[in-house]
PDB file of N, CA and C in Angstrom:
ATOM      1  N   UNK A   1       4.600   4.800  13.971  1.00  0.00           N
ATOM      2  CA  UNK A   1       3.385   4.197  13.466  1.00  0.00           C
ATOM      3  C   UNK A   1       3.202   2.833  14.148  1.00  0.00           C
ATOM      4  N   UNK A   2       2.111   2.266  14.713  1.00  0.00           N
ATOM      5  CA  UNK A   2       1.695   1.245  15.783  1.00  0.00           C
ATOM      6  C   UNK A   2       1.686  -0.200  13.977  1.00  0.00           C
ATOM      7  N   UNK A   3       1.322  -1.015  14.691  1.00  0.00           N
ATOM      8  CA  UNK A   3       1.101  -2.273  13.871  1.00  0.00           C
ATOM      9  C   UNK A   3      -0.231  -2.123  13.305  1.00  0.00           C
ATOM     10  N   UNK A   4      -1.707  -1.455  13.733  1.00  0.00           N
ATOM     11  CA  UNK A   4      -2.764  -0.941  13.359  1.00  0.00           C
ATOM     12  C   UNK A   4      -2.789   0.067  12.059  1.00  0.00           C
ATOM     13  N   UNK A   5      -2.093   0.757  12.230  1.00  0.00           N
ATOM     14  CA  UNK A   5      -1.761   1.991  11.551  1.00  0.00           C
ATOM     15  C   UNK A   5      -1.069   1.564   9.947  1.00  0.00           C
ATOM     16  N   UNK A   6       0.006   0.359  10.556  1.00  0.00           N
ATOM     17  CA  UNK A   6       1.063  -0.113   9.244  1.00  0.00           C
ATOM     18  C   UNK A   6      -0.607  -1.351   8.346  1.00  0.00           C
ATOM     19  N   UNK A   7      -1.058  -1.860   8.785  1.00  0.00           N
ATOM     20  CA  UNK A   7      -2.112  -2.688   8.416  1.00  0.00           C
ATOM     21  C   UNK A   7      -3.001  -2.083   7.731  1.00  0.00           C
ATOM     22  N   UNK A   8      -3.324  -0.776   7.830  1.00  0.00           N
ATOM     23  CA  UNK A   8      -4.892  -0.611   7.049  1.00  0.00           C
ATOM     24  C   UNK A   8      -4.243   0.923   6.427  1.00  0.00           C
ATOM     25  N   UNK A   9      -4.457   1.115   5.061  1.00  0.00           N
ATOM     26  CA  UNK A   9      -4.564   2.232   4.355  1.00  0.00           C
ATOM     27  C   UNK A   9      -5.544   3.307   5.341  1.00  0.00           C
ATOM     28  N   UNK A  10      -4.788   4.698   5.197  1.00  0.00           N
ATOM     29  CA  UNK A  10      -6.091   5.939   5.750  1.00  0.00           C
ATOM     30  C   UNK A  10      -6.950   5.861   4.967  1.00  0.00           C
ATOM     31  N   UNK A  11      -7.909   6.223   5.277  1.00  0.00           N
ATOM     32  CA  UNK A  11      -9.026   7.082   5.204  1.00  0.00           C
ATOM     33  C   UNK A  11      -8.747   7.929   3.551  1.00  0.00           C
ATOM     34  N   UNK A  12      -9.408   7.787   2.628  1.00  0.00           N
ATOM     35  CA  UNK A  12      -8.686   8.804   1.292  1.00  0.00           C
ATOM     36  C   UNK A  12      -9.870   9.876   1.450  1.00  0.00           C
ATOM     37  N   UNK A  13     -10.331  10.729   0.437  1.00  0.00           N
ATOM     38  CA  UNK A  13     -11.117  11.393  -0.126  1.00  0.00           C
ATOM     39  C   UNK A  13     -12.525  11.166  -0.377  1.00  0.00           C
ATOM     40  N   UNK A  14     -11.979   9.868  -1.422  1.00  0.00           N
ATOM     41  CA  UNK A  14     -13.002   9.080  -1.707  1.00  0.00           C
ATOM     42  C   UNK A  14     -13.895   8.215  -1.102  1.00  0.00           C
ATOM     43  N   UNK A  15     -13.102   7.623   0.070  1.00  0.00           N
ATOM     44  CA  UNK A  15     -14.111   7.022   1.036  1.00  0.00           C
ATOM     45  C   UNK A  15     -14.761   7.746   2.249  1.00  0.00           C
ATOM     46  N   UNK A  16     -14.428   9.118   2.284  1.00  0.00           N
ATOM     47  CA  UNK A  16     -15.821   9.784   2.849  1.00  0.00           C
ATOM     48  C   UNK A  16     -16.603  10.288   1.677  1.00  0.00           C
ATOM     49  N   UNK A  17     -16.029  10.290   0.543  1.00  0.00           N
ATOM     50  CA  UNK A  17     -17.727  10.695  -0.410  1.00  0.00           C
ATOM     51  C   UNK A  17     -18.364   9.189  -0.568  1.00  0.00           C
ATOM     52  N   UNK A  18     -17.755   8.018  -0.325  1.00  0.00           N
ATOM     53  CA  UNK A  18     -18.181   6.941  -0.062  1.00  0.00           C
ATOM     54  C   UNK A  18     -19.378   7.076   0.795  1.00  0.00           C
ATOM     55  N   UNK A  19     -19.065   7.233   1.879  1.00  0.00           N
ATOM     56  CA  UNK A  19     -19.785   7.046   3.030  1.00  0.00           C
ATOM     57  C   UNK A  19     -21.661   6.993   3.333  1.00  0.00           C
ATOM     58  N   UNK A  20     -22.177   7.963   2.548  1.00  0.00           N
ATOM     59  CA  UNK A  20     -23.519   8.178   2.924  1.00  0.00           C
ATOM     60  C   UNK A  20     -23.948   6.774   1.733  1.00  0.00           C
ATOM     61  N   UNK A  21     -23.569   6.062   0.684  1.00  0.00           N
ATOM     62  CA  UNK A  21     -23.986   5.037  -0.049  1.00  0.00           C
ATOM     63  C   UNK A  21     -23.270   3.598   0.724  1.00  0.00           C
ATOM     64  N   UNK A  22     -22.010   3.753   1.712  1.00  0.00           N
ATOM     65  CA  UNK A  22     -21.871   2.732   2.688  1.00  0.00           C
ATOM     66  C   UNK A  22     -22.998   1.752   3.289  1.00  0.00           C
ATOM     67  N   UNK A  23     -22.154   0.218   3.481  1.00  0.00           N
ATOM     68  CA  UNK A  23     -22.924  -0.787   4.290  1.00  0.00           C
ATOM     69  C   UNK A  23     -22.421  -1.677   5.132  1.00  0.00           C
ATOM     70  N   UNK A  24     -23.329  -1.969   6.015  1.00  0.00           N
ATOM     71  CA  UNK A  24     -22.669  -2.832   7.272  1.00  0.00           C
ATOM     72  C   UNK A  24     -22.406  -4.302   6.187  1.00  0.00           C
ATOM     73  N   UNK A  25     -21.406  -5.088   6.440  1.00  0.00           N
ATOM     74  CA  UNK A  25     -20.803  -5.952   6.591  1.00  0.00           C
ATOM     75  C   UNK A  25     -22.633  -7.145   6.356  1.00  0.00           C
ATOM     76  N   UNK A  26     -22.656  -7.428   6.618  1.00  0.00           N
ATOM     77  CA  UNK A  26     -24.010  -8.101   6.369  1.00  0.00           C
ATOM     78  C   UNK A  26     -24.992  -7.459   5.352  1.00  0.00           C
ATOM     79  N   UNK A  27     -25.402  -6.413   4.967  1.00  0.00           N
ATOM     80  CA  UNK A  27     -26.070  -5.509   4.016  1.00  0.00           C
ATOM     81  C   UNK A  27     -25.477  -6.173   2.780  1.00  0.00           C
ATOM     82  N   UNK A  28     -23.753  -6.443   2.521  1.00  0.00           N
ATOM     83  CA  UNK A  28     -23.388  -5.902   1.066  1.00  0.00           C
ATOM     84  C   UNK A  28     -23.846  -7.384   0.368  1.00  0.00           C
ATOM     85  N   UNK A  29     -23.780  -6.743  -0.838  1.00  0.00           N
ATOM     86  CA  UNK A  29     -24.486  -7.878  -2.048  1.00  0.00           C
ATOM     87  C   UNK A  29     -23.330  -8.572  -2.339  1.00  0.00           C
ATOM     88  N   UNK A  30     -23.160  -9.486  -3.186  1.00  0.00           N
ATOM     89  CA  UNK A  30     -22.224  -9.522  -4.053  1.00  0.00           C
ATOM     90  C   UNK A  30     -22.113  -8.789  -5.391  1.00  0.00           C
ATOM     91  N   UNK A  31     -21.171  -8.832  -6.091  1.00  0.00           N
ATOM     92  CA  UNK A  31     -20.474  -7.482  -7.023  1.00  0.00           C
ATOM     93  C   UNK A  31     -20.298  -6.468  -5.990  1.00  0.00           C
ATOM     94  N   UNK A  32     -20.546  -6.332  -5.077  1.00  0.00           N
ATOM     95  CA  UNK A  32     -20.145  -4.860  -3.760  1.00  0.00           C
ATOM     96  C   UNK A  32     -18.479  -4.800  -3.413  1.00  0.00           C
ATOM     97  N   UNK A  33     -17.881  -3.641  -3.597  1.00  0.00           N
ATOM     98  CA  UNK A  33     -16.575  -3.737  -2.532  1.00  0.00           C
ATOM     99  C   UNK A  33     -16.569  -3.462  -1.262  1.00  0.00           C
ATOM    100  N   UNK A  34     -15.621  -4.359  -0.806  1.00  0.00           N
ATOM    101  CA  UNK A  34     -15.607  -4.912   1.072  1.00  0.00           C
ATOM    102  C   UNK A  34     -14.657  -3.889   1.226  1.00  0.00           C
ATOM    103  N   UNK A  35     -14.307  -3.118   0.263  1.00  0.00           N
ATOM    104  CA  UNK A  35     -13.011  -2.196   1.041  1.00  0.00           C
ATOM    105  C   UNK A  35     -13.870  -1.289   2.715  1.00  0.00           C
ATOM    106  N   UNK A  36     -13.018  -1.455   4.186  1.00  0.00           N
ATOM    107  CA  UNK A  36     -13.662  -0.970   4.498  1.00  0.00           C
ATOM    108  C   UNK A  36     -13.346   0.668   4.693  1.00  0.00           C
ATOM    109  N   UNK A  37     -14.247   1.168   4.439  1.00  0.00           N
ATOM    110  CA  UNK A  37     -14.435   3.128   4.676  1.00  0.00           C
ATOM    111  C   UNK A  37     -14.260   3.379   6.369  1.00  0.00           C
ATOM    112  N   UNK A  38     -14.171   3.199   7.115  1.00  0.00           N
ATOM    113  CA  UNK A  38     -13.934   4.027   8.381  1.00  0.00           C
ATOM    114  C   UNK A  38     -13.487   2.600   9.481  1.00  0.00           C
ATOM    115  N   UNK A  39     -13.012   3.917  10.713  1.00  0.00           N
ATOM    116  CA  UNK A  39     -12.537   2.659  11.574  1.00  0.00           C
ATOM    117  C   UNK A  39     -13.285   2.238  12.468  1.00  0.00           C
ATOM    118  N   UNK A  40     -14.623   2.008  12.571  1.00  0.00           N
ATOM    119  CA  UNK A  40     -14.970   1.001  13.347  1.00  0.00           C
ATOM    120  C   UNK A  40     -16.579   1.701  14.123  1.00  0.00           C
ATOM    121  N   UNK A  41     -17.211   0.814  14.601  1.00  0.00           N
ATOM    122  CA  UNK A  41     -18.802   1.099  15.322  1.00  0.00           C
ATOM    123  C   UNK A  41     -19.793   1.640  14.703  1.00  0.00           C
ATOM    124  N   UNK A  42     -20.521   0.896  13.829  1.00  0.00           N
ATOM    125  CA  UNK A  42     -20.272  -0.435  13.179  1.00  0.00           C
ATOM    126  C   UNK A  42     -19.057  -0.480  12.002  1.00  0.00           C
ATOM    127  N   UNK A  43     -18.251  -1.137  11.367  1.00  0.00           N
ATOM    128  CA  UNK A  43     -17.536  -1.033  10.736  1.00  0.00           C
ATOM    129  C   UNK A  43     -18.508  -0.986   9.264  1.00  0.00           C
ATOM    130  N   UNK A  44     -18.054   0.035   8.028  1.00  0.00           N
ATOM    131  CA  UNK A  44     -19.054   0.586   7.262  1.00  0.00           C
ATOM    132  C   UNK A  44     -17.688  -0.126   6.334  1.00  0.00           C
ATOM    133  N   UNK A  45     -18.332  -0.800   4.691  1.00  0.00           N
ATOM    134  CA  UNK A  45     -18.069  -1.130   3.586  1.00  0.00           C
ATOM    135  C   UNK A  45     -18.411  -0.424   2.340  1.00  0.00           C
ATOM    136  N   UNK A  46     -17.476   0.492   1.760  1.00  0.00           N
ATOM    137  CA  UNK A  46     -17.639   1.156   0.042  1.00  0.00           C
ATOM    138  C   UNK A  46     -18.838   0.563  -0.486  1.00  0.00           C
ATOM    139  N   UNK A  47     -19.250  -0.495  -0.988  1.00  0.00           N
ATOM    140  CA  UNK A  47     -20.519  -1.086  -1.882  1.00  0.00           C
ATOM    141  C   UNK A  47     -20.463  -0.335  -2.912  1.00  0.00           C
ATOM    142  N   UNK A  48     -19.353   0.231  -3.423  1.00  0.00           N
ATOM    143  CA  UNK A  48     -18.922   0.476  -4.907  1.00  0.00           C
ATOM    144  C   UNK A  48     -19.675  -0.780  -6.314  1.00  0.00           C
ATOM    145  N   UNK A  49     -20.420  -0.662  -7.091  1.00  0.00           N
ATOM    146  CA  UNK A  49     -20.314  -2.033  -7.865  1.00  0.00           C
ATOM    147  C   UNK A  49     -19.337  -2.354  -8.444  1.00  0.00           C
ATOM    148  N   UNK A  50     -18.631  -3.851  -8.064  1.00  0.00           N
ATOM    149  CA  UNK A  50     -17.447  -4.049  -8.803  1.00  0.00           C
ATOM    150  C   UNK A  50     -17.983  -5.887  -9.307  1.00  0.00           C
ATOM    151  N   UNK A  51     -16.919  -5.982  -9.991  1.00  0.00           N
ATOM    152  CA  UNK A  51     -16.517  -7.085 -10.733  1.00  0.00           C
ATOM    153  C   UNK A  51     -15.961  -8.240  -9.696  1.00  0.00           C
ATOM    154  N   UNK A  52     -15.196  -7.666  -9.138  1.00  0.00           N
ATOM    155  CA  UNK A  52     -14.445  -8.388  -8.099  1.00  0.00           C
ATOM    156  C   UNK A  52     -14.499  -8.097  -6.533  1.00  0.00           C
ATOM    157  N   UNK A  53     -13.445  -8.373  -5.767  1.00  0.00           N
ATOM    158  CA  UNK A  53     -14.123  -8.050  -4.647  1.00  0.00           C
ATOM    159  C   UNK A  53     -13.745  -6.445  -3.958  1.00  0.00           C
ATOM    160  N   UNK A  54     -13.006  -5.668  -4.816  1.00  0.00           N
ATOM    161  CA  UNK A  54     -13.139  -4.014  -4.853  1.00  0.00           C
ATOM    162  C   UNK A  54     -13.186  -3.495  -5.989  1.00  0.00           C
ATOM    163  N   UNK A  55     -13.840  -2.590  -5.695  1.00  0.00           N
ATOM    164  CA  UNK A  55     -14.003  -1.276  -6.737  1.00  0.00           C
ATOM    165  C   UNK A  55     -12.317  -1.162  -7.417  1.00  0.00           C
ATOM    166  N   UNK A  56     -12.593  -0.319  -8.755  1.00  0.00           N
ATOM    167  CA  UNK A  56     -11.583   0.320  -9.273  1.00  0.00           C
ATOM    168  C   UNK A  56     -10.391   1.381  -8.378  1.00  0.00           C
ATOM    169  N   UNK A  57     -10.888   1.785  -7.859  1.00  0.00           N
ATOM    170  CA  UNK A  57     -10.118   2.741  -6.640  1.00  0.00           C
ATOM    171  C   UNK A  57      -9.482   2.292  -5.685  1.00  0.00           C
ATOM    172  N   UNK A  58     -10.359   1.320  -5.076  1.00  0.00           N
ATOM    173  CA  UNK A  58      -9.542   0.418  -3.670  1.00  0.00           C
ATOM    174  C   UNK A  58      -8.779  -1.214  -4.408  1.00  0.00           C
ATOM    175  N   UNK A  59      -9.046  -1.037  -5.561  1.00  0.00           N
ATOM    176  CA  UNK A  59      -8.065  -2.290  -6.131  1.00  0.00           C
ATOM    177  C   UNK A  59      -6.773  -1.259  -6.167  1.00  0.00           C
ATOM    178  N   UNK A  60      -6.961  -0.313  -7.284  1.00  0.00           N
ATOM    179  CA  UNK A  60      -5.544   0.396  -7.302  1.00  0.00           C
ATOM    180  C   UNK A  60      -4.780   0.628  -5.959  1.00  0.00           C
ATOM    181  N   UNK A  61      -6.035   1.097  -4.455  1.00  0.00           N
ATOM    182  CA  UNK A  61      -4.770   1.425  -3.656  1.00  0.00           C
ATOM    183  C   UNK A  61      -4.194   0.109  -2.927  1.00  0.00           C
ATOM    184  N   UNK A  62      -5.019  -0.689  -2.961  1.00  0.00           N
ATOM    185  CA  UNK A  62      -4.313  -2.065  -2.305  1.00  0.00           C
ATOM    186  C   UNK A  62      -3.337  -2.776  -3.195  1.00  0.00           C
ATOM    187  N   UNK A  63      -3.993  -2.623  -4.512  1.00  0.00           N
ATOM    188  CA  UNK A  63      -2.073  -2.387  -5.372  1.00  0.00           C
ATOM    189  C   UNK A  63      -0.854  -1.701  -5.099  1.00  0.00           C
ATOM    190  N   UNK A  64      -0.973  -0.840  -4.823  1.00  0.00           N
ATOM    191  CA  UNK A  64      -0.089   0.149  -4.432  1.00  0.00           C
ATOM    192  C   UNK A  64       0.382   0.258  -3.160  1.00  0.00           C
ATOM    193  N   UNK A  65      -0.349  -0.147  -2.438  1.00  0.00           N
ATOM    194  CA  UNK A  65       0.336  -0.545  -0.814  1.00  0.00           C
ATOM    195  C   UNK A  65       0.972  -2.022  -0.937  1.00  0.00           C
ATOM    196  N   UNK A  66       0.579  -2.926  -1.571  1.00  0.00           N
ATOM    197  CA  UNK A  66       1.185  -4.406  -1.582  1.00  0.00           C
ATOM    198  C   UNK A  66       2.020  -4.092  -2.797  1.00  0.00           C
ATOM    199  N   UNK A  67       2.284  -3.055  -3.462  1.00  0.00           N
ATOM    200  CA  UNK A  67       3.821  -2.978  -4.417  1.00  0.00           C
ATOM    201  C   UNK A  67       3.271  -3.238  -5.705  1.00  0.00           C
ATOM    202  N   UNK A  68       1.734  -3.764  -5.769  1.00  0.00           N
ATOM    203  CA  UNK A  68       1.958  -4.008  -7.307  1.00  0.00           C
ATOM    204  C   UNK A  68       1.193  -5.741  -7.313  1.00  0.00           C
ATOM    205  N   UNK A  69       1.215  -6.253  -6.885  1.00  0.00           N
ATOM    206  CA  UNK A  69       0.776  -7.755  -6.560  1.00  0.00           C
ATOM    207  C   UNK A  69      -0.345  -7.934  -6.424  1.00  0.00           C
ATOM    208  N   UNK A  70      -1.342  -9.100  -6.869  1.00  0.00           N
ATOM    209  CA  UNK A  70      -2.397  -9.465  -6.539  1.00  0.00           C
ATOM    210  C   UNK A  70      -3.740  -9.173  -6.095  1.00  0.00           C
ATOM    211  N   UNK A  71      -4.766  -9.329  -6.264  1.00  0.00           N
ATOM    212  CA  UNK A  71      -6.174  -8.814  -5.664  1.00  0.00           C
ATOM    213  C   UNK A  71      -6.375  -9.238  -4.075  1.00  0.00           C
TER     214      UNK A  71
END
């Protein structure tokens, strides 16, 4: 696995049913999650409505890749 690969969670399920409600990086509102959905040209953002700065789904998995720690 490259240093790219160890850095960013795949691709789940959920962020290709994400995808067709996705936004460029400039589009998202605030309350939107920045988690981003795919790898790149243009780089596309969930825009889940959240509270914080991800959705319920991409908080849990960035919990779970950082062990448990912090937003």
């Amino acid at each position: 696995m490259n240093k790219l690969e160890t850095e960013f969670a795949p691709a789940s399920r959920y962020d290709t049913e994400r995808l067709p409600f996705a936004k460029r990086l400039e589009d998202l509102q605030p309350g939107e999650c920045i988690w981003p959905i795919n790898s790149g040209g243009p780089y596309l953002f969930c825009a889940a409505k959240t509270n914080g700065r991800y959705c319920p789904h991409h908080k849990a998995r960035l919990l779970q890749k950082r062990g448990g720690h912090g937003d």
